[in-house]
PDB file of N, CA and C in Angstrom:
ATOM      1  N   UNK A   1       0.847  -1.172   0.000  1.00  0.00           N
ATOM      2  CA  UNK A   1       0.000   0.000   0.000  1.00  0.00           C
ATOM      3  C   UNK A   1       0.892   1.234   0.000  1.00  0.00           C
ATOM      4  N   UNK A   2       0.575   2.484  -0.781  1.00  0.00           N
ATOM      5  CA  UNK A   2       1.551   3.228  -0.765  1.00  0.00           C
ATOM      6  C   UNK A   2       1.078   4.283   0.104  1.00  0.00           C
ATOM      7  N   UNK A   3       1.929   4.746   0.744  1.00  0.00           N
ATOM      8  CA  UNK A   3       1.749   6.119   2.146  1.00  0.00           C
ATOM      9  C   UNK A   3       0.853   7.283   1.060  1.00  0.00           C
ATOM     10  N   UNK A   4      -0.536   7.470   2.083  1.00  0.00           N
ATOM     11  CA  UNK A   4      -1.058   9.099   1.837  1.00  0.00           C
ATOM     12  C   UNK A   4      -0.085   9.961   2.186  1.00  0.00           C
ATOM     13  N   UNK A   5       0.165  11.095   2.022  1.00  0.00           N
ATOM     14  CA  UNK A   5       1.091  12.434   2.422  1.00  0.00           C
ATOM     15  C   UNK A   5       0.569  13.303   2.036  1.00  0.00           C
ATOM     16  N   UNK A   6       0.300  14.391   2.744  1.00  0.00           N
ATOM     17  CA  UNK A   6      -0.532  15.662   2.583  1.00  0.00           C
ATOM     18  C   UNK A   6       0.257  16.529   3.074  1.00  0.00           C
ATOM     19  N   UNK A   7       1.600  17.365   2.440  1.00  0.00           N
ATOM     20  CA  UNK A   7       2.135  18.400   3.285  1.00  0.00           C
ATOM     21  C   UNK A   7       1.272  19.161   2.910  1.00  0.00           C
ATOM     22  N   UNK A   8       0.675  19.752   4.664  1.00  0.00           N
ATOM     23  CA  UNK A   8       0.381  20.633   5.514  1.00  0.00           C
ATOM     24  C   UNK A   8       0.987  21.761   5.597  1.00  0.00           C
ATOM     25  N   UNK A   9       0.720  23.033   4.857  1.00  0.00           N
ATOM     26  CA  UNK A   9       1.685  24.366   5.355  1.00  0.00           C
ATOM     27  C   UNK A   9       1.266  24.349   6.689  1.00  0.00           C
ATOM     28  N   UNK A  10       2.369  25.568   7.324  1.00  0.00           N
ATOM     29  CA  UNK A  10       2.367  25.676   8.779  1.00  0.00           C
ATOM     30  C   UNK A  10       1.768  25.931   9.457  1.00  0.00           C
ATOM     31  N   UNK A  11       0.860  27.501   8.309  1.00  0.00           N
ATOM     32  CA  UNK A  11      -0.579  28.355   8.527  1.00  0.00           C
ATOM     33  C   UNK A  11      -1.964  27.359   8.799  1.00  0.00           C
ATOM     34  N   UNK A  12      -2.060  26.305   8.131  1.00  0.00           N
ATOM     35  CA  UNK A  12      -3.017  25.286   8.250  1.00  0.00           C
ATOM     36  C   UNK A  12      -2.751  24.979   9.325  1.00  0.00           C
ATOM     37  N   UNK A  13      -1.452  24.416   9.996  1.00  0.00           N
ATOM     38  CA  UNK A  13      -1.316  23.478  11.372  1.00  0.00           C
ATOM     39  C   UNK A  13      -1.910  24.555  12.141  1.00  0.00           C
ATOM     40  N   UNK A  14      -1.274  25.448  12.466  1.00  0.00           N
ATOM     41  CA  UNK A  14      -1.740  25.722  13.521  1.00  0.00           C
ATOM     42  C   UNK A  14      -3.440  26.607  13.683  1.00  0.00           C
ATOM     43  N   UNK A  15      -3.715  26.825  12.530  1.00  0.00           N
ATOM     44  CA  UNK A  15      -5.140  27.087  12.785  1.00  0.00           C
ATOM     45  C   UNK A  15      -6.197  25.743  13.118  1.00  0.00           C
ATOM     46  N   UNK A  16      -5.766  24.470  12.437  1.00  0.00           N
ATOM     47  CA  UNK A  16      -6.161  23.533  12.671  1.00  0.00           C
ATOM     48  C   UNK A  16      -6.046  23.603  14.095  1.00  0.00           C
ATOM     49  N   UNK A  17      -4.854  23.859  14.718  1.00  0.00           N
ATOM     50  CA  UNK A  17      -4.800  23.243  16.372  1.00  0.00           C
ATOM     51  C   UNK A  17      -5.387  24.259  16.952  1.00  0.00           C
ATOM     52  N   UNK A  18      -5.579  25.350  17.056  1.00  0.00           N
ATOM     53  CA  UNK A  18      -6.238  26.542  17.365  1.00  0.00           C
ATOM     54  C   UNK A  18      -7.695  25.730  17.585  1.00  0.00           C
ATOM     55  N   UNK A  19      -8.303  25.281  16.226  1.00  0.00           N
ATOM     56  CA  UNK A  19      -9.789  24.997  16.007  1.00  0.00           C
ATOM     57  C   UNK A  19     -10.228  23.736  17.340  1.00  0.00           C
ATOM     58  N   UNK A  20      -9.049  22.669  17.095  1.00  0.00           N
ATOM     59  CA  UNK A  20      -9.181  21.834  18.166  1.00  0.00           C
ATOM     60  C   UNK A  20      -8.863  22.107  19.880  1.00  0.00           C
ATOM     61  N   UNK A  21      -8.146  23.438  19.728  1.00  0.00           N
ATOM     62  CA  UNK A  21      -8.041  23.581  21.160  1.00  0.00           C
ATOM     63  C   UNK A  21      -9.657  24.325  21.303  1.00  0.00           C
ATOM     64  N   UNK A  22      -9.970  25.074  20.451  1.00  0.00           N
ATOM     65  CA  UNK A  22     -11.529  25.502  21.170  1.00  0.00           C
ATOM     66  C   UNK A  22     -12.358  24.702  21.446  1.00  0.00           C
ATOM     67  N   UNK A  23     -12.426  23.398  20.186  1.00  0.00           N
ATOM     68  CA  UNK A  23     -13.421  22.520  20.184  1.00  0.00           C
ATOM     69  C   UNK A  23     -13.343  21.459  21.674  1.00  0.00           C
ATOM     70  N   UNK A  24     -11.802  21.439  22.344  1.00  0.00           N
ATOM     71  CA  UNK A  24     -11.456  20.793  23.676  1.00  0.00           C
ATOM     72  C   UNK A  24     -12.197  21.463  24.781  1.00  0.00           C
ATOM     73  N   UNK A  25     -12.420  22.953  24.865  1.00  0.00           N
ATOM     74  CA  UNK A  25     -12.949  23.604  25.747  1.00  0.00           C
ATOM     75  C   UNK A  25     -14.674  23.333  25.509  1.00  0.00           C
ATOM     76  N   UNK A  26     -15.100  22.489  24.764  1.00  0.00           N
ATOM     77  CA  UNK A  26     -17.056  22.892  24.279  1.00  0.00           C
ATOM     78  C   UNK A  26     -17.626  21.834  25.109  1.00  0.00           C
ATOM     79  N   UNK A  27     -18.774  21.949  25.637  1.00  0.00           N
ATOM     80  CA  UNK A  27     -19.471  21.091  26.317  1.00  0.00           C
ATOM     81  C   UNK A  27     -19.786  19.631  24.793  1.00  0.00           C
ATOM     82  N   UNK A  28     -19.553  20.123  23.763  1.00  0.00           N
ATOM     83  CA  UNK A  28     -19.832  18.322  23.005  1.00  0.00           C
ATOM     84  C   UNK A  28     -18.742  17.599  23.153  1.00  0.00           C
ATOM     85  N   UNK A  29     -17.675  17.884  23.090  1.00  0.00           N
ATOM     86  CA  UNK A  29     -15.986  17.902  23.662  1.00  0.00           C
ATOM     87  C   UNK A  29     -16.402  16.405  25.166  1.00  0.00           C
ATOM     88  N   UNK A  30     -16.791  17.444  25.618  1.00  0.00           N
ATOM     89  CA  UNK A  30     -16.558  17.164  27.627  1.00  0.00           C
ATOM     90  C   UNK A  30     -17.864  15.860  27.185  1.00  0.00           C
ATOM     91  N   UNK A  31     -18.860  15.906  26.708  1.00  0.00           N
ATOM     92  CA  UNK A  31     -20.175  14.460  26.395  1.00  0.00           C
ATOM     93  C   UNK A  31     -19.590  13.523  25.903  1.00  0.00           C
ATOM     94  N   UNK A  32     -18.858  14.333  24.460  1.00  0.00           N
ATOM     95  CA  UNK A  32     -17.921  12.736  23.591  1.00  0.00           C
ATOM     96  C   UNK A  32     -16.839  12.117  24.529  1.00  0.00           C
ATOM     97  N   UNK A  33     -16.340  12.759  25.051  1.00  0.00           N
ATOM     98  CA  UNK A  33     -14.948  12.141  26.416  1.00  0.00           C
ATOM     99  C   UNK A  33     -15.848  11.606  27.664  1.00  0.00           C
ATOM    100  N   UNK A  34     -16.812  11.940  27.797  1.00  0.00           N
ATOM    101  CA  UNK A  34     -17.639  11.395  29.109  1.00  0.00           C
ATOM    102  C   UNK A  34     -17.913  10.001  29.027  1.00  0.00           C
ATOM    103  N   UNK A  35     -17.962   9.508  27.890  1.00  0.00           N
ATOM    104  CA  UNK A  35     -18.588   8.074  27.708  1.00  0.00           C
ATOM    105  C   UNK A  35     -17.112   7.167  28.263  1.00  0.00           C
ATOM    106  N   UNK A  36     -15.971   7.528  28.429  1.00  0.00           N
ATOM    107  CA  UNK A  36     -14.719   7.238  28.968  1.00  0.00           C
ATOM    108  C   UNK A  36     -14.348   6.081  28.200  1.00  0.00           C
ATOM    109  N   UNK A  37     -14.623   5.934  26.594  1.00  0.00           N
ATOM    110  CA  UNK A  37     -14.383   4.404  25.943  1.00  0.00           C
ATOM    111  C   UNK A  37     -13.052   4.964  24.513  1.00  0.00           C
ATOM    112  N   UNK A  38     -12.237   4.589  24.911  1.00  0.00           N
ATOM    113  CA  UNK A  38     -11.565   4.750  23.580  1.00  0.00           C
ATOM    114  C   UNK A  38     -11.828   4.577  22.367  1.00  0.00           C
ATOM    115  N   UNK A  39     -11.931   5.297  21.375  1.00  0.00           N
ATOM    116  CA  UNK A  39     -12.245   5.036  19.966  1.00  0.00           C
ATOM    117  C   UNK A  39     -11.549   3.865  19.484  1.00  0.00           C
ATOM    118  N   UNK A  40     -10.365   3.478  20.065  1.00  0.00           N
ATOM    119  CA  UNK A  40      -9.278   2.549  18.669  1.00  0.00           C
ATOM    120  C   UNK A  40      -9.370   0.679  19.764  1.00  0.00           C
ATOM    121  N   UNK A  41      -9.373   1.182  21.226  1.00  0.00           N
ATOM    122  CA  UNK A  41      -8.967  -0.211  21.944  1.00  0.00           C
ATOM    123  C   UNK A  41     -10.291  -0.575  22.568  1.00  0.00           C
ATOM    124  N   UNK A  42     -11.296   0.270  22.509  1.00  0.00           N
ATOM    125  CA  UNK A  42     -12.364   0.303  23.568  1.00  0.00           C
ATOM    126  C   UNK A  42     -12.523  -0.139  24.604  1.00  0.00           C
ATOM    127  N   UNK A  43     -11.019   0.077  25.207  1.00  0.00           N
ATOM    128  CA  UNK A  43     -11.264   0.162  26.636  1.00  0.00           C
ATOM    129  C   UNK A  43     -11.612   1.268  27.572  1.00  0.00           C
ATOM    130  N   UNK A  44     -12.118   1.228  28.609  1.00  0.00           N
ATOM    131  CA  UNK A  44     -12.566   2.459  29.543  1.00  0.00           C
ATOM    132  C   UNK A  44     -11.606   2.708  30.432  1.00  0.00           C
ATOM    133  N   UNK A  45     -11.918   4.112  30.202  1.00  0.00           N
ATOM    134  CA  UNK A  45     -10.702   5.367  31.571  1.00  0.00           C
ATOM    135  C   UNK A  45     -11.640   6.498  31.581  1.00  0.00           C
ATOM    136  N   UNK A  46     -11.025   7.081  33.363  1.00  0.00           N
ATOM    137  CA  UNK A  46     -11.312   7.701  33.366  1.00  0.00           C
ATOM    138  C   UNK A  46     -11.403   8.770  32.168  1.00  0.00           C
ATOM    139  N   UNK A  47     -12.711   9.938  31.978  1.00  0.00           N
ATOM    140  CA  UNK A  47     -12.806  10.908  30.769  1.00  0.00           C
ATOM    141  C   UNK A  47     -11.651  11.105  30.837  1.00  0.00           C
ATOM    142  N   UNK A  48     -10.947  12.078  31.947  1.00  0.00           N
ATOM    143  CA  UNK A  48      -9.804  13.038  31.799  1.00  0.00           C
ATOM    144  C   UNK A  48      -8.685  12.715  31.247  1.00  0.00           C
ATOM    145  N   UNK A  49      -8.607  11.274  31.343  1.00  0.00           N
ATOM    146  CA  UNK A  49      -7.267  10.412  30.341  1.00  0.00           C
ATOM    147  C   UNK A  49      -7.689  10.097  29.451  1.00  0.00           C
ATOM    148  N   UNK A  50      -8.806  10.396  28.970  1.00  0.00           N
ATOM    149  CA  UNK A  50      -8.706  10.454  27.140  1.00  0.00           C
ATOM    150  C   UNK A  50      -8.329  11.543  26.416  1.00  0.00           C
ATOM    151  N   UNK A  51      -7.811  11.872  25.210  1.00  0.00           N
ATOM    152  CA  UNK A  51      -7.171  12.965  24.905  1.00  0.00           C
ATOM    153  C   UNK A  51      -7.621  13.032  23.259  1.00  0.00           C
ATOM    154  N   UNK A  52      -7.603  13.991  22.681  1.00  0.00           N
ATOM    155  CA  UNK A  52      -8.276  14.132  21.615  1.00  0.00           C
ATOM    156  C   UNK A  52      -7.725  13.727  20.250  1.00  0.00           C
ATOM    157  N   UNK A  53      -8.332  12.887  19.308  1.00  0.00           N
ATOM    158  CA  UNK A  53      -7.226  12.425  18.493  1.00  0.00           C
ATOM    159  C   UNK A  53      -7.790  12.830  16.979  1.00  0.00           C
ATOM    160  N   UNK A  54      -7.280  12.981  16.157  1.00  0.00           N
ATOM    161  CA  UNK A  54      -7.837  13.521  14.572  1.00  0.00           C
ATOM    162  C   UNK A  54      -7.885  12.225  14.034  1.00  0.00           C
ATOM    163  N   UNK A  55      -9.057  11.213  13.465  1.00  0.00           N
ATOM    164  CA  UNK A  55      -9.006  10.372  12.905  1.00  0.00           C
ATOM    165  C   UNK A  55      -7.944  10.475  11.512  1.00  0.00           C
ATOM    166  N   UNK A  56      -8.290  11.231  10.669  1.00  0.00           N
ATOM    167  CA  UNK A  56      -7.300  11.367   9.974  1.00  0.00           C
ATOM    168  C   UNK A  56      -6.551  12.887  10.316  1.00  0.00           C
ATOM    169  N   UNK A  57      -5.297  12.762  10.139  1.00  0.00           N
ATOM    170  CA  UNK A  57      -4.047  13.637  10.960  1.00  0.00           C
ATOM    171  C   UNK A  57      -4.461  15.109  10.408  1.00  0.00           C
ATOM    172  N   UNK A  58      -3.956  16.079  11.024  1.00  0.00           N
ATOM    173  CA  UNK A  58      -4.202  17.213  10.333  1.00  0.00           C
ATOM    174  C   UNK A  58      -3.420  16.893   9.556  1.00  0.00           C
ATOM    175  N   UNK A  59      -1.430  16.931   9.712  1.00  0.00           N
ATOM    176  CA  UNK A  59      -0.560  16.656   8.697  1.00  0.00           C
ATOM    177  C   UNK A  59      -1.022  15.800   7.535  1.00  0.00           C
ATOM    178  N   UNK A  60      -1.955  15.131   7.450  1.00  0.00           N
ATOM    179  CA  UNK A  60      -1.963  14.017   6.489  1.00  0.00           C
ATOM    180  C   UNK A  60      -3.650  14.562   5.815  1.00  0.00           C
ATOM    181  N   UNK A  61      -3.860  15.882   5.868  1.00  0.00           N
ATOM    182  CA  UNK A  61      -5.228  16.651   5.429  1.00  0.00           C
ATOM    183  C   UNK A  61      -5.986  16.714   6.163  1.00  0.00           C
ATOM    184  N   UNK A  62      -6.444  16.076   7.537  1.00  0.00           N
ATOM    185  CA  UNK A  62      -7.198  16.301   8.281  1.00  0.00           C
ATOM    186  C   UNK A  62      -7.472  17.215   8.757  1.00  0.00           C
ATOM    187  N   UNK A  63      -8.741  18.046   9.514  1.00  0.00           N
ATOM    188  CA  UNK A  63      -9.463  18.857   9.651  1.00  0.00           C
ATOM    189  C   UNK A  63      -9.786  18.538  10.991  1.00  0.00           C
ATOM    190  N   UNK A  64      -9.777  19.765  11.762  1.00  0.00           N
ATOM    191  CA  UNK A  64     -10.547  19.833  13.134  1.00  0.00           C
ATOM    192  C   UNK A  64     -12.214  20.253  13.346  1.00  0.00           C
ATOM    193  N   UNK A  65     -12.243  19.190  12.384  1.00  0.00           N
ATOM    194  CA  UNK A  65     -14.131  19.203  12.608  1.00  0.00           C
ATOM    195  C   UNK A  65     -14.939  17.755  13.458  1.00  0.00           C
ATOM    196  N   UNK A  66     -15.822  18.236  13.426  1.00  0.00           N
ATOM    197  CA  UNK A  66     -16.002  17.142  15.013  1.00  0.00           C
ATOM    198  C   UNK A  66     -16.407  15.624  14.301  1.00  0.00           C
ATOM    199  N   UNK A  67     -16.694  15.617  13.081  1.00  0.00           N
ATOM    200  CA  UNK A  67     -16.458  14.368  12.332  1.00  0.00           C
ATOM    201  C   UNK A  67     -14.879  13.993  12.550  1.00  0.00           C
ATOM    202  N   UNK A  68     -14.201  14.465  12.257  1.00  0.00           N
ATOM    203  CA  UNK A  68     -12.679  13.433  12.923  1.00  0.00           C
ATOM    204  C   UNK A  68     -12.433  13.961  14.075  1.00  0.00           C
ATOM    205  N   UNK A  69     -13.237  14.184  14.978  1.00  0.00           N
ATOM    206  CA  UNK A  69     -12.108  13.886  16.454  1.00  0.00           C
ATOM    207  C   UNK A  69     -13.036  12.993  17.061  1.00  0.00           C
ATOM    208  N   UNK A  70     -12.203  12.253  17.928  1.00  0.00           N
ATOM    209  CA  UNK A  70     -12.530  11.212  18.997  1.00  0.00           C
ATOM    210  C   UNK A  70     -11.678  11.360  19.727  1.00  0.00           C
ATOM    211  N   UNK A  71     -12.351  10.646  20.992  1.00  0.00           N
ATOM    212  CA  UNK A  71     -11.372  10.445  22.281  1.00  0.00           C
ATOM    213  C   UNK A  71     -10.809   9.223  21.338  1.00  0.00           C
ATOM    214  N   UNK A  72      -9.636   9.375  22.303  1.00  0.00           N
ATOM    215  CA  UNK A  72      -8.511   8.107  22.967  1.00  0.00           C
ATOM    216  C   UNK A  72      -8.003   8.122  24.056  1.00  0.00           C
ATOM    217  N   UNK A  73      -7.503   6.960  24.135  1.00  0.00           N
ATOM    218  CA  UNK A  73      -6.179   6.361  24.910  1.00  0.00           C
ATOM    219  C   UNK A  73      -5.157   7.381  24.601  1.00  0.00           C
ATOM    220  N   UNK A  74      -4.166   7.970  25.623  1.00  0.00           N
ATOM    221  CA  UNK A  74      -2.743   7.822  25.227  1.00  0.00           C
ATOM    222  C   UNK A  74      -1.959   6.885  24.833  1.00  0.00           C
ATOM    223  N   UNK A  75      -1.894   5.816  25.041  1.00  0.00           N
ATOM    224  CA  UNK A  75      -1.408   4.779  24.393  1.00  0.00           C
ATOM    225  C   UNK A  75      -1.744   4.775  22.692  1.00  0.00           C
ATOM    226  N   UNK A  76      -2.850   4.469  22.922  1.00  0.00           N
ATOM    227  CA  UNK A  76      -3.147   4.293  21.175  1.00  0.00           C
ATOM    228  C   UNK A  76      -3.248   5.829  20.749  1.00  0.00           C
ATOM    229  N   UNK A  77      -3.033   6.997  21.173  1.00  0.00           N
ATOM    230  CA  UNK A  77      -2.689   7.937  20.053  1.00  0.00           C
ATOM    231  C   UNK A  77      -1.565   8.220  20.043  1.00  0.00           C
ATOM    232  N   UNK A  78      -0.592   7.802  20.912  1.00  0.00           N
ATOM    233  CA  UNK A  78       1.104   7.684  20.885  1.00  0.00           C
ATOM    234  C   UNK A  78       1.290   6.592  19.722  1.00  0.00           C
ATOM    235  N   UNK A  79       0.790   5.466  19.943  1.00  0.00           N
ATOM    236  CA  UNK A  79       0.778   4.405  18.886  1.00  0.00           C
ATOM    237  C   UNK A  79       0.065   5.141  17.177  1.00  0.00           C
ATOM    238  N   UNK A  80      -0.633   5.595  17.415  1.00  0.00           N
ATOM    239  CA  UNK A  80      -1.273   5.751  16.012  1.00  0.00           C
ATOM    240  C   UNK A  80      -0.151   6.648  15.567  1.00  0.00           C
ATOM    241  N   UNK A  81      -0.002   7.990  15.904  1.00  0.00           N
ATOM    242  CA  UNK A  81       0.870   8.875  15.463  1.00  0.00           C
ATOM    243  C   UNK A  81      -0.115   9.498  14.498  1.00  0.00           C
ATOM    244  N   UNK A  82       0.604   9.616  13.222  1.00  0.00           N
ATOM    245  CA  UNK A  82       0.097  10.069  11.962  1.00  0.00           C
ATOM    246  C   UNK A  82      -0.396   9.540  11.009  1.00  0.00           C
ATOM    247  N   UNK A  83      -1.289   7.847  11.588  1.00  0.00           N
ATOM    248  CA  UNK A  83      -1.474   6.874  10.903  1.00  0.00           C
ATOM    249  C   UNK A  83      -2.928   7.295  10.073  1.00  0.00           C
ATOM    250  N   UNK A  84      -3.145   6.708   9.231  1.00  0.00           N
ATOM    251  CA  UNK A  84      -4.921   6.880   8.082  1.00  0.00           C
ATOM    252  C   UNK A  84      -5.732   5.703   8.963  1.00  0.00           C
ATOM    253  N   UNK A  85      -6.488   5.638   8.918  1.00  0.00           N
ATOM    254  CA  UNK A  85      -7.729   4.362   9.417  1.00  0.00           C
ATOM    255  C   UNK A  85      -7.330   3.424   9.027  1.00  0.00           C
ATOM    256  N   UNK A  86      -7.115   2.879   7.475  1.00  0.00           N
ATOM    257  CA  UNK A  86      -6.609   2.101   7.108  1.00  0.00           C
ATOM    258  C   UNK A  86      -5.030   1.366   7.405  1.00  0.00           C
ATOM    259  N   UNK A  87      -4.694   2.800   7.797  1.00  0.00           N
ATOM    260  CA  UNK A  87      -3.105   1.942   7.780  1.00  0.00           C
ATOM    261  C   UNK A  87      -3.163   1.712   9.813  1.00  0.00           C
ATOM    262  N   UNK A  88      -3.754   2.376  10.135  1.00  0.00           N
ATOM    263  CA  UNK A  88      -3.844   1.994  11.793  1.00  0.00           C
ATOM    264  C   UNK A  88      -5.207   0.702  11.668  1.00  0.00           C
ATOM    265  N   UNK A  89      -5.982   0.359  11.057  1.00  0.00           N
ATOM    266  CA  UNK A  89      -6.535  -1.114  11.037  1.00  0.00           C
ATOM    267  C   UNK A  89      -5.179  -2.130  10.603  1.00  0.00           C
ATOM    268  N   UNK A  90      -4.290  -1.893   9.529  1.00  0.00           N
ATOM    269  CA  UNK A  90      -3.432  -2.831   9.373  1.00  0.00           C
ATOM    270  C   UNK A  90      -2.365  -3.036  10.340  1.00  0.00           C
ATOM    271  N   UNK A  91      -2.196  -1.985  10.958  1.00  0.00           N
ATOM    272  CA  UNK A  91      -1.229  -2.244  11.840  1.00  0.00           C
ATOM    273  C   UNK A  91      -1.478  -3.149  13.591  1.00  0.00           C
ATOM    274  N   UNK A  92      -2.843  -2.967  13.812  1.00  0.00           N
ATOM    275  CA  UNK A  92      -3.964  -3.270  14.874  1.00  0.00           C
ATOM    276  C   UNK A  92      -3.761  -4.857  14.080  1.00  0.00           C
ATOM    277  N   UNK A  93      -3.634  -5.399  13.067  1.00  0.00           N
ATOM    278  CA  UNK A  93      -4.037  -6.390  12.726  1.00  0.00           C
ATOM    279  C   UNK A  93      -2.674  -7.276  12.657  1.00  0.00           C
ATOM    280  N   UNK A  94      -1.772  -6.713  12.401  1.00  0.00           N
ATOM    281  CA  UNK A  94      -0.376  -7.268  12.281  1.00  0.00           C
ATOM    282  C   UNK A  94      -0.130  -7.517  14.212  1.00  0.00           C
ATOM    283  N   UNK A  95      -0.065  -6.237  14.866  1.00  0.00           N
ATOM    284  CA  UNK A  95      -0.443  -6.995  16.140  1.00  0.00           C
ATOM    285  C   UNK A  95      -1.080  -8.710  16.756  1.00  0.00           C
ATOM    286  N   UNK A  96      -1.942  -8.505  16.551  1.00  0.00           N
ATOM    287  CA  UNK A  96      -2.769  -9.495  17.008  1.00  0.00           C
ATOM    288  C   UNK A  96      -1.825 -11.377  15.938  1.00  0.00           C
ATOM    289  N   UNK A  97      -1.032 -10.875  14.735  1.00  0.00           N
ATOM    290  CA  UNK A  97      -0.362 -12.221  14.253  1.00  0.00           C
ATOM    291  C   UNK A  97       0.719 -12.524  14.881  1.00  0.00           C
TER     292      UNK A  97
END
């Protein structure tokens, strides 16, 4: 499979992170993290240790709209990094062989 890559100018990053730091402060923010279930391992933690993750990366075109964010794990968004759905299902799957 060959790598997506979307260079991201700089002006994008950080308005992107701008958008997601407001969207961290919104009461839909604090409901979607309340359910305390990780998007990628679905395991439960406390809300406050879930942390906000861009399904697909900003770097890699993603957008801070509330269609790609989900909670996570720190673990699995240290693990994902800058991964696509697809390439973090293949990698979730190479795990488990």
């Amino acid at each position: 499979m060959d790598a997506y890559f979307s260079f991201t100018d700089e002006r994008t990053l950080k308005k992107e992170r701008a958008k997601a730091r407001q969207l961290r402060g919104s009461q839909w923010w604090k409901r979607k993290r309340a359910t305390g279930i990780c998007h990628y391992c679905r395991q439960t933690f406390p809300p406050k240790e879930l942390t906000m993750d861009h399904v697909i990366p900003i770097a890699r075109g993603g957008r801070s709209e509330k269609f790609n964010l989900v909670p996570c794990c720190k673990a699995c968004n240290t693990k994902k990094k800058q991964m696509l759905p697809t390439e973090w299902e293949a990698y979730m799957e190479r795990l488990k062989n």
